[in-house]
C-alpha atoms as a PDB file:
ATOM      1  CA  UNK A   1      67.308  40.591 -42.304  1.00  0.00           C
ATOM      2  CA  UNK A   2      66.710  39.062 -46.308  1.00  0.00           C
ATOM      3  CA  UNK A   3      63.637  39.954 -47.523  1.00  0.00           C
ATOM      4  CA  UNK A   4      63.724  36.299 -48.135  1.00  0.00           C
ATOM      5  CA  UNK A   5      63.807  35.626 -44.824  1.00  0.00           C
ATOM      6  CA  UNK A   6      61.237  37.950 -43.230  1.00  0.00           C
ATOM      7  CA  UNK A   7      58.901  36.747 -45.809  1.00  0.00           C
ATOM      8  CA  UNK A   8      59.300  33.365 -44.382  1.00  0.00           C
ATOM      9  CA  UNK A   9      58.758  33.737 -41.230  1.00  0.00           C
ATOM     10  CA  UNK A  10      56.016  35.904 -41.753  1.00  0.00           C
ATOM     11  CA  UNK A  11      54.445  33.167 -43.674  1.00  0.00           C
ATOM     12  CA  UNK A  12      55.150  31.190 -41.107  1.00  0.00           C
ATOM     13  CA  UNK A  13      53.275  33.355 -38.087  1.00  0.00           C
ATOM     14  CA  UNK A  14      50.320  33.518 -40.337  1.00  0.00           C
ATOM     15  CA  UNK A  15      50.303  29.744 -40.912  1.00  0.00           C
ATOM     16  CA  UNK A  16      50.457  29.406 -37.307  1.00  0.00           C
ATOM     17  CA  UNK A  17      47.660  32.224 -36.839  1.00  0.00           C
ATOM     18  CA  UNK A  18      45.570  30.080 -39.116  1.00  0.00           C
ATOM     19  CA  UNK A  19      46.357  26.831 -37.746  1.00  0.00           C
ATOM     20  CA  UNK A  20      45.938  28.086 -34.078  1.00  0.00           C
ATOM     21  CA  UNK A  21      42.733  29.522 -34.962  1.00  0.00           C
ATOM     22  CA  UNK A  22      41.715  26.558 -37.192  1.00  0.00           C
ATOM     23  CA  UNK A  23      42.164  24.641 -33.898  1.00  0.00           C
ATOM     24  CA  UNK A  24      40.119  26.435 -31.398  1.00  0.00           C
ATOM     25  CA  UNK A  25      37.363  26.255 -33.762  1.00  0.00           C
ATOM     26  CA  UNK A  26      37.022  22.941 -34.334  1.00  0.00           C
ATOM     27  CA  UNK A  27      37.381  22.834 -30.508  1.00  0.00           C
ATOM     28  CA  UNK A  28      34.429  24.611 -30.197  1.00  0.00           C
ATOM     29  CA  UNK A  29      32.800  22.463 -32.901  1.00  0.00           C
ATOM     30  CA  UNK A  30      33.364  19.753 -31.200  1.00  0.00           C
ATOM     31  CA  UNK A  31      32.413  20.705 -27.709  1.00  0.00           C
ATOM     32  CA  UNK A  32      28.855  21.616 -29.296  1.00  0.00           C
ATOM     33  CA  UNK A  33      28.510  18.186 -30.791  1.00  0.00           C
ATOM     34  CA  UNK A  34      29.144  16.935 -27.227  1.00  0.00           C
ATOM     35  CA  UNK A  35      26.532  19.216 -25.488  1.00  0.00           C
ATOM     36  CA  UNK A  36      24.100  19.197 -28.442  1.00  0.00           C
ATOM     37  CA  UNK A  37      22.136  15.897 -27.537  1.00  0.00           C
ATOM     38  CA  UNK A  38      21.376  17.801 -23.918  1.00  0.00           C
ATOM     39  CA  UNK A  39      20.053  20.549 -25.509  1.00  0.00           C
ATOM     40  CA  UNK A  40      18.342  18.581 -28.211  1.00  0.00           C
ATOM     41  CA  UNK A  41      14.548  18.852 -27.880  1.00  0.00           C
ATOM     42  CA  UNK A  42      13.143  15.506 -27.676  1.00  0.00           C
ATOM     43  CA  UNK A  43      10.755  14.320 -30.885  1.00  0.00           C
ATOM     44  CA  UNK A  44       7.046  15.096 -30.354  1.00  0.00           C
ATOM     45  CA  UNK A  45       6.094  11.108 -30.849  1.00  0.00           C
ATOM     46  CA  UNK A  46       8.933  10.186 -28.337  1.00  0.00           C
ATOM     47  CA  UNK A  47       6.829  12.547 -26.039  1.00  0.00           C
ATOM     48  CA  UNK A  48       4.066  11.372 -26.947  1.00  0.00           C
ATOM     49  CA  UNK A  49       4.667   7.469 -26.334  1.00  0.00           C
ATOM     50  CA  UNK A  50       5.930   8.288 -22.732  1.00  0.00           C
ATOM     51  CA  UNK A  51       2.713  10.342 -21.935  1.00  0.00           C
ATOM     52  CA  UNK A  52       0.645   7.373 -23.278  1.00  0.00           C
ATOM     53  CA  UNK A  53       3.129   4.423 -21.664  1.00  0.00           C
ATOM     54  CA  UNK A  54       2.308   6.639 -18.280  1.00  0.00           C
ATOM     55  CA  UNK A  55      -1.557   7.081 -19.051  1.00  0.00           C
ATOM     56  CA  UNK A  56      -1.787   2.922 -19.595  1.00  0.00           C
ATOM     57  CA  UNK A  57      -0.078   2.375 -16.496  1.00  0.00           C
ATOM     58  CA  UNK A  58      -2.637   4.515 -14.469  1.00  0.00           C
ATOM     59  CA  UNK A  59      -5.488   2.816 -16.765  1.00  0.00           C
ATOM     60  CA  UNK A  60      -4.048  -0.411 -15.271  1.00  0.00           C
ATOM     61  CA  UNK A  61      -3.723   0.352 -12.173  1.00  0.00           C
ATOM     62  CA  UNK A  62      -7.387   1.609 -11.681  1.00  0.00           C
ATOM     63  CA  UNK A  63      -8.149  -1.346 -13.321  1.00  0.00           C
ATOM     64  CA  UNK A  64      -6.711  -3.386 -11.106  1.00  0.00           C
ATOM     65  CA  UNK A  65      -8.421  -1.733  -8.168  1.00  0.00           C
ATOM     66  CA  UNK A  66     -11.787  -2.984  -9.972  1.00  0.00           C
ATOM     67  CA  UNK A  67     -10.958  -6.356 -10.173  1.00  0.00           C
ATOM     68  CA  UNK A  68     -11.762  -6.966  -6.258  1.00  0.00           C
ATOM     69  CA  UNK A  69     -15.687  -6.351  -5.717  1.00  0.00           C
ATOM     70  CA  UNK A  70     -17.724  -6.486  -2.628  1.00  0.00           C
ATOM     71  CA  UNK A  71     -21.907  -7.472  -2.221  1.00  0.00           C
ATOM     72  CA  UNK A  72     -24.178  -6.631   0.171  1.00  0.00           C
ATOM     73  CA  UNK A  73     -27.564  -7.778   0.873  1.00  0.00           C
ATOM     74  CA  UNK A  74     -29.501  -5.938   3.988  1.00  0.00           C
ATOM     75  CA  UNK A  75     -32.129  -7.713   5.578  1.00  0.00           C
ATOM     76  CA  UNK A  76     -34.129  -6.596   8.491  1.00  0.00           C
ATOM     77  CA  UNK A  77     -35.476  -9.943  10.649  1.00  0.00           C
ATOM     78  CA  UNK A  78     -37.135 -10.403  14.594  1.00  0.00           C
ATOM     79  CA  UNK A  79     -35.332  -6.921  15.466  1.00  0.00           C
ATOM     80  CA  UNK A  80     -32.193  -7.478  13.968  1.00  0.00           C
ATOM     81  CA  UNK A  81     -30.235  -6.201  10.699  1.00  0.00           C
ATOM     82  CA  UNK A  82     -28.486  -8.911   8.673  1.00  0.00           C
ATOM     83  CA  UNK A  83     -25.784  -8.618   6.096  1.00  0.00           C
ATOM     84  CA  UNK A  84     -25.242 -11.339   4.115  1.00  0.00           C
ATOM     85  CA  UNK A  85     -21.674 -10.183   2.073  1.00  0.00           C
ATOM     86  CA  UNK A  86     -19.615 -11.633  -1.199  1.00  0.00           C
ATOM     87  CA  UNK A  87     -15.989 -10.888  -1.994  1.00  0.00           C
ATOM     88  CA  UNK A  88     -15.580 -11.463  -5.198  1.00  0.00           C
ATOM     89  CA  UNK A  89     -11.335 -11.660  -6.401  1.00  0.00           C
ATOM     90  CA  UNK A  90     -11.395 -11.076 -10.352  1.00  0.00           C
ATOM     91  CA  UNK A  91      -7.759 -10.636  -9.987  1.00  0.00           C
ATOM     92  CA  UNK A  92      -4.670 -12.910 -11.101  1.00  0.00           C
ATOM     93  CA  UNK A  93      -3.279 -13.044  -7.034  1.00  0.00           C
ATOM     94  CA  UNK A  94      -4.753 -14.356  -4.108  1.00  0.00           C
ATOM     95  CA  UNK A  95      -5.781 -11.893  -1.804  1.00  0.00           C
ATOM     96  CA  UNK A  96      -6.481 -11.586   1.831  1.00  0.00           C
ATOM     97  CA  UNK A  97      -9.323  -9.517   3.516  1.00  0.00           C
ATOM     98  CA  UNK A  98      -9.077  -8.419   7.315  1.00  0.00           C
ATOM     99  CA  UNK A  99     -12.596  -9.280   8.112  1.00  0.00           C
ATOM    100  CA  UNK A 100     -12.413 -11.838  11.115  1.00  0.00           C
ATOM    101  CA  UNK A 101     -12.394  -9.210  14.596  1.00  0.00           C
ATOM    102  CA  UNK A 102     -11.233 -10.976  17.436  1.00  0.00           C
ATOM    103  CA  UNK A 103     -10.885  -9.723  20.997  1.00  0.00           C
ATOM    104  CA  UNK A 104      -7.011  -9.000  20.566  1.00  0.00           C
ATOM    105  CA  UNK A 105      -6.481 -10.993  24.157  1.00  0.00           C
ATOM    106  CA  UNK A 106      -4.226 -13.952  24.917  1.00  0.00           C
ATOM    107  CA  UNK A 107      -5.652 -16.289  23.784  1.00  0.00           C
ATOM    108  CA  UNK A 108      -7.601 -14.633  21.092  1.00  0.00           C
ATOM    109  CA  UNK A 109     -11.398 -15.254  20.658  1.00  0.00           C
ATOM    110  CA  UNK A 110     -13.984 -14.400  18.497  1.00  0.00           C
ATOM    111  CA  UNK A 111     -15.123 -10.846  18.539  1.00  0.00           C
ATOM    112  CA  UNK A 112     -18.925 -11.371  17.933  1.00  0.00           C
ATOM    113  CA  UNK A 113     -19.704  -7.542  16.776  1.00  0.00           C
ATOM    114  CA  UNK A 114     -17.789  -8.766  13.635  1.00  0.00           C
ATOM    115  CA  UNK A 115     -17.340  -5.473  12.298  1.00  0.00           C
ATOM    116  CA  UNK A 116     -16.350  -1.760  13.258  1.00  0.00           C
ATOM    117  CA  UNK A 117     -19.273   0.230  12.765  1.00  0.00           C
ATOM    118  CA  UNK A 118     -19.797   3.996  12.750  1.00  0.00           C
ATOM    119  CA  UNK A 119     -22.840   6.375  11.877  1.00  0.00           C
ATOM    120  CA  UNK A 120     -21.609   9.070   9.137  1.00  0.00           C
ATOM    121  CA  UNK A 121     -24.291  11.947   8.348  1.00  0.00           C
ATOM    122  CA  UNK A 122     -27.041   9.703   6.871  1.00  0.00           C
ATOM    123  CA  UNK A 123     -25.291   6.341   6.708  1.00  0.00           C
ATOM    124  CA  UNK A 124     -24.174   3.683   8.976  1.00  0.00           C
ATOM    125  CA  UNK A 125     -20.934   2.220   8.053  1.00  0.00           C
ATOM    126  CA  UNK A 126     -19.684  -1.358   8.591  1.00  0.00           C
ATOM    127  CA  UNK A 127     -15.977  -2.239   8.036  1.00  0.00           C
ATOM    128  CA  UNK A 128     -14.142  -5.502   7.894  1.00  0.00           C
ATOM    129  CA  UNK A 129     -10.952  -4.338   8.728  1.00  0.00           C
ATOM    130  CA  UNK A 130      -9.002  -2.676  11.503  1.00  0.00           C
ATOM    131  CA  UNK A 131     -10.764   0.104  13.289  1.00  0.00           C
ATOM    132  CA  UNK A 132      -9.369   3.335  13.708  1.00  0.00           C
ATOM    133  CA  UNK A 133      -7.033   3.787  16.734  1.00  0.00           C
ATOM    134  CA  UNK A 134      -8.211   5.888  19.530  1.00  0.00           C
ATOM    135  CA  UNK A 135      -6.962   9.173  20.865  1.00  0.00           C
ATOM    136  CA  UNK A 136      -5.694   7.986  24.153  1.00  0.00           C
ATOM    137  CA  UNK A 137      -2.465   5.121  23.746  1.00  0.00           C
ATOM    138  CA  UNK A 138      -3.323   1.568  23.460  1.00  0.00           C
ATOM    139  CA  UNK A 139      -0.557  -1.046  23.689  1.00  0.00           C
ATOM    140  CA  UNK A 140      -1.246  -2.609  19.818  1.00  0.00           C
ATOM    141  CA  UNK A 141      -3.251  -1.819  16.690  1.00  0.00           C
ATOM    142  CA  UNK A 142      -5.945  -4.199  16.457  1.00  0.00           C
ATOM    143  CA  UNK A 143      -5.475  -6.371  13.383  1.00  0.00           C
ATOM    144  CA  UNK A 144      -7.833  -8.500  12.457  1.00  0.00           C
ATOM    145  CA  UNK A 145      -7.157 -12.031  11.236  1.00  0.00           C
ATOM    146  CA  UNK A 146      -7.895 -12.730   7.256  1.00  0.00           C
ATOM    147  CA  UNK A 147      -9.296 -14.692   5.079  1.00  0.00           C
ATOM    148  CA  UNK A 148      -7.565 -15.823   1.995  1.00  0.00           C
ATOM    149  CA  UNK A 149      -9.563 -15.663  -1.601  1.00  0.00           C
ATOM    150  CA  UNK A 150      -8.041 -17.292  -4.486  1.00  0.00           C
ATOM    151  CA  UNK A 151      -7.843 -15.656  -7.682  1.00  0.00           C
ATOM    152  CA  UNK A 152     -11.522 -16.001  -9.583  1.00  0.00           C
ATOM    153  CA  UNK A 153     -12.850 -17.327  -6.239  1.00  0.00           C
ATOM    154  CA  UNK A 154     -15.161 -15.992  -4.232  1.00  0.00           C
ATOM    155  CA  UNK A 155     -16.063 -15.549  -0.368  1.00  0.00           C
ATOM    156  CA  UNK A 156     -19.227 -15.495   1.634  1.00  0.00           C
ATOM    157  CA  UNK A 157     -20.302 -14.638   4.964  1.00  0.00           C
ATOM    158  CA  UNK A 158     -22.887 -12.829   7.235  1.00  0.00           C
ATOM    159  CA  UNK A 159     -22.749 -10.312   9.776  1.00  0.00           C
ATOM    160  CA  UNK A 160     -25.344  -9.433  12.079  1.00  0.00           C
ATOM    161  CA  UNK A 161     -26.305  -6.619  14.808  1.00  0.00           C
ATOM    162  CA  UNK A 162     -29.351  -5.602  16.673  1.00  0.00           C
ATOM    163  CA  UNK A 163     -31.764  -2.816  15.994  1.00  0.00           C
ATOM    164  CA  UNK A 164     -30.895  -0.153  17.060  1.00  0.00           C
ATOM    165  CA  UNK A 165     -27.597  -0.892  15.671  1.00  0.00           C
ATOM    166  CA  UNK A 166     -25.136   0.473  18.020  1.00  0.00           C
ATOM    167  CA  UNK A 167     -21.495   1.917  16.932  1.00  0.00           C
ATOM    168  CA  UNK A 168     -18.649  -0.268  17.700  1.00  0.00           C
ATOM    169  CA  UNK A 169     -15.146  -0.050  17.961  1.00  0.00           C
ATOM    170  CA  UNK A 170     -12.683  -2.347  19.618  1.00  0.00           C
ATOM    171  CA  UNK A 171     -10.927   0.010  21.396  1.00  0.00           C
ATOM    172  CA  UNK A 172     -13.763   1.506  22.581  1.00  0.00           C
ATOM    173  CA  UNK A 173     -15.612   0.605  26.161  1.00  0.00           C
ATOM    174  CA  UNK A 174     -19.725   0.699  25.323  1.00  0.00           C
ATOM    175  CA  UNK A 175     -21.410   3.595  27.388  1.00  0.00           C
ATOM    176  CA  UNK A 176     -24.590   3.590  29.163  1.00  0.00           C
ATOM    177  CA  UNK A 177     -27.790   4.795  28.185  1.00  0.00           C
ATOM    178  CA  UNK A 178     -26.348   8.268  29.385  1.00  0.00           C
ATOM    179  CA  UNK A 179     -23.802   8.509  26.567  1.00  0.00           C
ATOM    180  CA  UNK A 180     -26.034   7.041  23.882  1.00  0.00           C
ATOM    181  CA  UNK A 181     -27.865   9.407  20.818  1.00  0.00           C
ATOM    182  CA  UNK A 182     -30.400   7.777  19.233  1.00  0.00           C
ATOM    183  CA  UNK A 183     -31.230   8.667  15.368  1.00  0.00           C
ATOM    184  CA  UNK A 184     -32.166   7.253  11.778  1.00  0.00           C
ATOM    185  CA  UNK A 185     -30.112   6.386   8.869  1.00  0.00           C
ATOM    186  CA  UNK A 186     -31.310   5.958   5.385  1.00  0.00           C
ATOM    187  CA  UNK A 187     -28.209   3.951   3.828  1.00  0.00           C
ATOM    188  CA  UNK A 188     -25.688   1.470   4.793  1.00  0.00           C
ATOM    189  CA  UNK A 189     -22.388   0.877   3.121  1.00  0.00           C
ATOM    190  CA  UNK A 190     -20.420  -2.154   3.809  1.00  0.00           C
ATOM    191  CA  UNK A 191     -16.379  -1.748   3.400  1.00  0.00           C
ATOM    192  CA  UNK A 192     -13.958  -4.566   3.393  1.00  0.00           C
ATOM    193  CA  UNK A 193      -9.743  -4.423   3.901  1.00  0.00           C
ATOM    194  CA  UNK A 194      -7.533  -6.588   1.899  1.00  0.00           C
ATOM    195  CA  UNK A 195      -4.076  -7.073   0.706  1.00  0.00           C
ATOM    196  CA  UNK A 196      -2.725  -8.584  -2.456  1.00  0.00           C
ATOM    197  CA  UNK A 197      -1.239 -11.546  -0.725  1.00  0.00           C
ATOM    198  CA  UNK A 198       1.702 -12.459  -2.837  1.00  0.00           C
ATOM    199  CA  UNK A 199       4.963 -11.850  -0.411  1.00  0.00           C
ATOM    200  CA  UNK A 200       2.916 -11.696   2.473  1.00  0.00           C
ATOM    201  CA  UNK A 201       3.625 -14.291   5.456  1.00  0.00           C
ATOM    202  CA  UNK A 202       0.692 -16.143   6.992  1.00  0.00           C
ATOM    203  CA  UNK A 203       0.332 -18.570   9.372  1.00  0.00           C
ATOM    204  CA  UNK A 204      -2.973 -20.354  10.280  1.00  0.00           C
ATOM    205  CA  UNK A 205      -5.274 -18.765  12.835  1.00  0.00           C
ATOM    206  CA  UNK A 206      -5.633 -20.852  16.290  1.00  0.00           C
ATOM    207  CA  UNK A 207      -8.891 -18.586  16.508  1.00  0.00           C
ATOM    208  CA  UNK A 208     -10.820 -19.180  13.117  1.00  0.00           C
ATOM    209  CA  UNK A 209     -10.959 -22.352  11.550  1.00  0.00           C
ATOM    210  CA  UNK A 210      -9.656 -21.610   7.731  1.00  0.00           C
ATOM    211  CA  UNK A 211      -8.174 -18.472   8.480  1.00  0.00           C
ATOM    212  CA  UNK A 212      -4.990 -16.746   8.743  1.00  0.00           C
ATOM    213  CA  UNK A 213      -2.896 -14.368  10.356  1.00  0.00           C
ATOM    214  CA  UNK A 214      -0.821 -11.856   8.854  1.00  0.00           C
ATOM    215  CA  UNK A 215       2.604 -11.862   9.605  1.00  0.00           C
ATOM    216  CA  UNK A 216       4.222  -9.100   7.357  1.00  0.00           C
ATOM    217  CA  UNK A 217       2.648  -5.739   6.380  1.00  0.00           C
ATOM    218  CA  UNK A 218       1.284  -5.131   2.544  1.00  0.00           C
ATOM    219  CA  UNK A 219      -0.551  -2.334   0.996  1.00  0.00           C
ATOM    220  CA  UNK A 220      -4.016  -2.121   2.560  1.00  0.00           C
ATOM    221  CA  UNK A 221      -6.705  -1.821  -0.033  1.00  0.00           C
ATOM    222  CA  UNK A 222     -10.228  -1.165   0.279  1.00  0.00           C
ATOM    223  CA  UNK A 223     -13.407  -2.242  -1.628  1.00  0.00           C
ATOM    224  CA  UNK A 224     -16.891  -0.714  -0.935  1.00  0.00           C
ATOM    225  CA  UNK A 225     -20.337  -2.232  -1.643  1.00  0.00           C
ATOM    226  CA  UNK A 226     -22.005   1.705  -2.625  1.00  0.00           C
ATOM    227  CA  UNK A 227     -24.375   2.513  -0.331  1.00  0.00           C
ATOM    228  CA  UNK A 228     -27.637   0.503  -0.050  1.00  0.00           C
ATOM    229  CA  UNK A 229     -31.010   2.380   0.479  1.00  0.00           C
ATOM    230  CA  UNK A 230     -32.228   1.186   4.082  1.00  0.00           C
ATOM    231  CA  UNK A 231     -34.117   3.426   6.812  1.00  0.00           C
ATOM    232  CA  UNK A 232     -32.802   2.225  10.065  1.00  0.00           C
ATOM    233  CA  UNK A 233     -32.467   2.778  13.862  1.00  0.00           C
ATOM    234  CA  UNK A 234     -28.850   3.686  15.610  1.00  0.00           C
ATOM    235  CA  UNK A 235     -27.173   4.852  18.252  1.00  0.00           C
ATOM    236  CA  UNK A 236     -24.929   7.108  17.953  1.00  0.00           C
ATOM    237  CA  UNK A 237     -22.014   6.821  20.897  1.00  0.00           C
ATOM    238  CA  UNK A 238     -21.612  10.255  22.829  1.00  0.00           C
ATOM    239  CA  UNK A 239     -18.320   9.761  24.208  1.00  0.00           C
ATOM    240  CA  UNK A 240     -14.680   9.928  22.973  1.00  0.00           C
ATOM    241  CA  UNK A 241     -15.275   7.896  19.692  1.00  0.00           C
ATOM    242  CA  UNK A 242     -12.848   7.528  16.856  1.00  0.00           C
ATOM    243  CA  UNK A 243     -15.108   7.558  13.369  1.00  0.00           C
ATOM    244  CA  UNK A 244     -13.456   7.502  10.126  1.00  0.00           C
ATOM    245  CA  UNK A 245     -15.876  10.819   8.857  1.00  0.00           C
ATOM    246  CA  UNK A 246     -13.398  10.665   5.953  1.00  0.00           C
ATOM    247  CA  UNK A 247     -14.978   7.575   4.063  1.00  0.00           C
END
């Protein structure tokens, strides 16, 4: 071979060397650039704004929950405890609180207990809305009808029940003197149901004038009046009794 020609074509091998490895390293160049924005920490005030967008939104949302208050006045008249109640909607939607028990029969009627009502340590606890379900099957989950509150309205109404106050469930079949514990309370804390009623089907209740019934389900919601100082006379009921101790 010419010397020439062998210096050519080794030349040309190490041009190729160069260009082959020239190649694979801008590959691998290039194949960081791709991965890089993976692997790229975020900046601290990009971390920062989503902590903060997420910290407003649970502000907001326990905000909201505020919005919806509930007032109770006790008043203890001829042997019998009265609770005169306000639901007051600060909120921009309508609203619609479970608070009118009926008999869940066909036809419905009025349920004139008004309210589930359970003993809890020192406090008796009324609720306008649906009462726990028992531990032996019933055919439906009592549901009671509603009354729609506009937004920046208000509802009132009054609930009453005879000292001693006796607990009260629907589902639940009153025993006799034989299942029956008395004691005293000190407090009493009114609750109330509701439902943010945008979405929610109604139609009007053939059992309460004004009312409604719910149609589709929404997220139940509860509002609490804090419990008022009252020394008082109950029954507690000694059979199978579903209590919400939880509340």
């Amino acid at each position: 071979m010419a010397p020439k020609e062998s210096r050519r074509r080794i030349r040309a091998r190490s041009i190729g060397r160069l260009c082959w490895l020239g190649a694979a390293i801008f590959a691998s160049a290039a194949c960081g650039d791709v991965a890089q924005p993976a692997l790229k920490p975020q900046p601290t005030n990009a971390i920062h704004n989503r902590e903060q967008h997420v910290a407003e939104s649970q502000a907001n949302m326990a905000t909201n929950t505020k919005l919806v208050s509930l007032a109770a006045k006790l008043t203890k008249t001829d042997g019998r405890l009265d609770v005169q109640y306000t639901v007051q909607n600060g909120s921009e939607s309508p609203i619609l609180v479970f608070n009118r028990l009926h008999s869940g029969g066909h036809p419905r009627e009025v349920d004139n207990e008004l309210a589930y009502r359970f003993v809890s340590g020192d406090v008796l606890n009324l609720l306008l809305g649906p009462a726990p379900l028992p531990s032996v099957p019933v055919t439906f989950k009592n549901m009671p009808e509603v009354t729609r509150i506009e937004p920046y309205a208000s509802f009132r109404a009054q609930l009453s029940a005879p000292i001693p106050v006796i607990e009260y469930s629907v589902y639940f079949e009153p025993g006799g003197p034989d299942k029956h514990v008395a004691g005293t309370i000190h407090k009493v804390e009114l609750f109330a149901n509701y439902v943010d009623a945008t979405g929610i089907e109604t139609i009007e209740s053939k059992t309460f004038p004004g009312a409604f019934t719910a149609m589709s389900p929404g997220k139940l919601q509860t509002v609490r009046s804090g419990p008022i100082a009252l020394t008082l006379d109950v029954v507690r009921e000694a059979g199978d009794f579903s209590r919400l101790e939880s509340r």
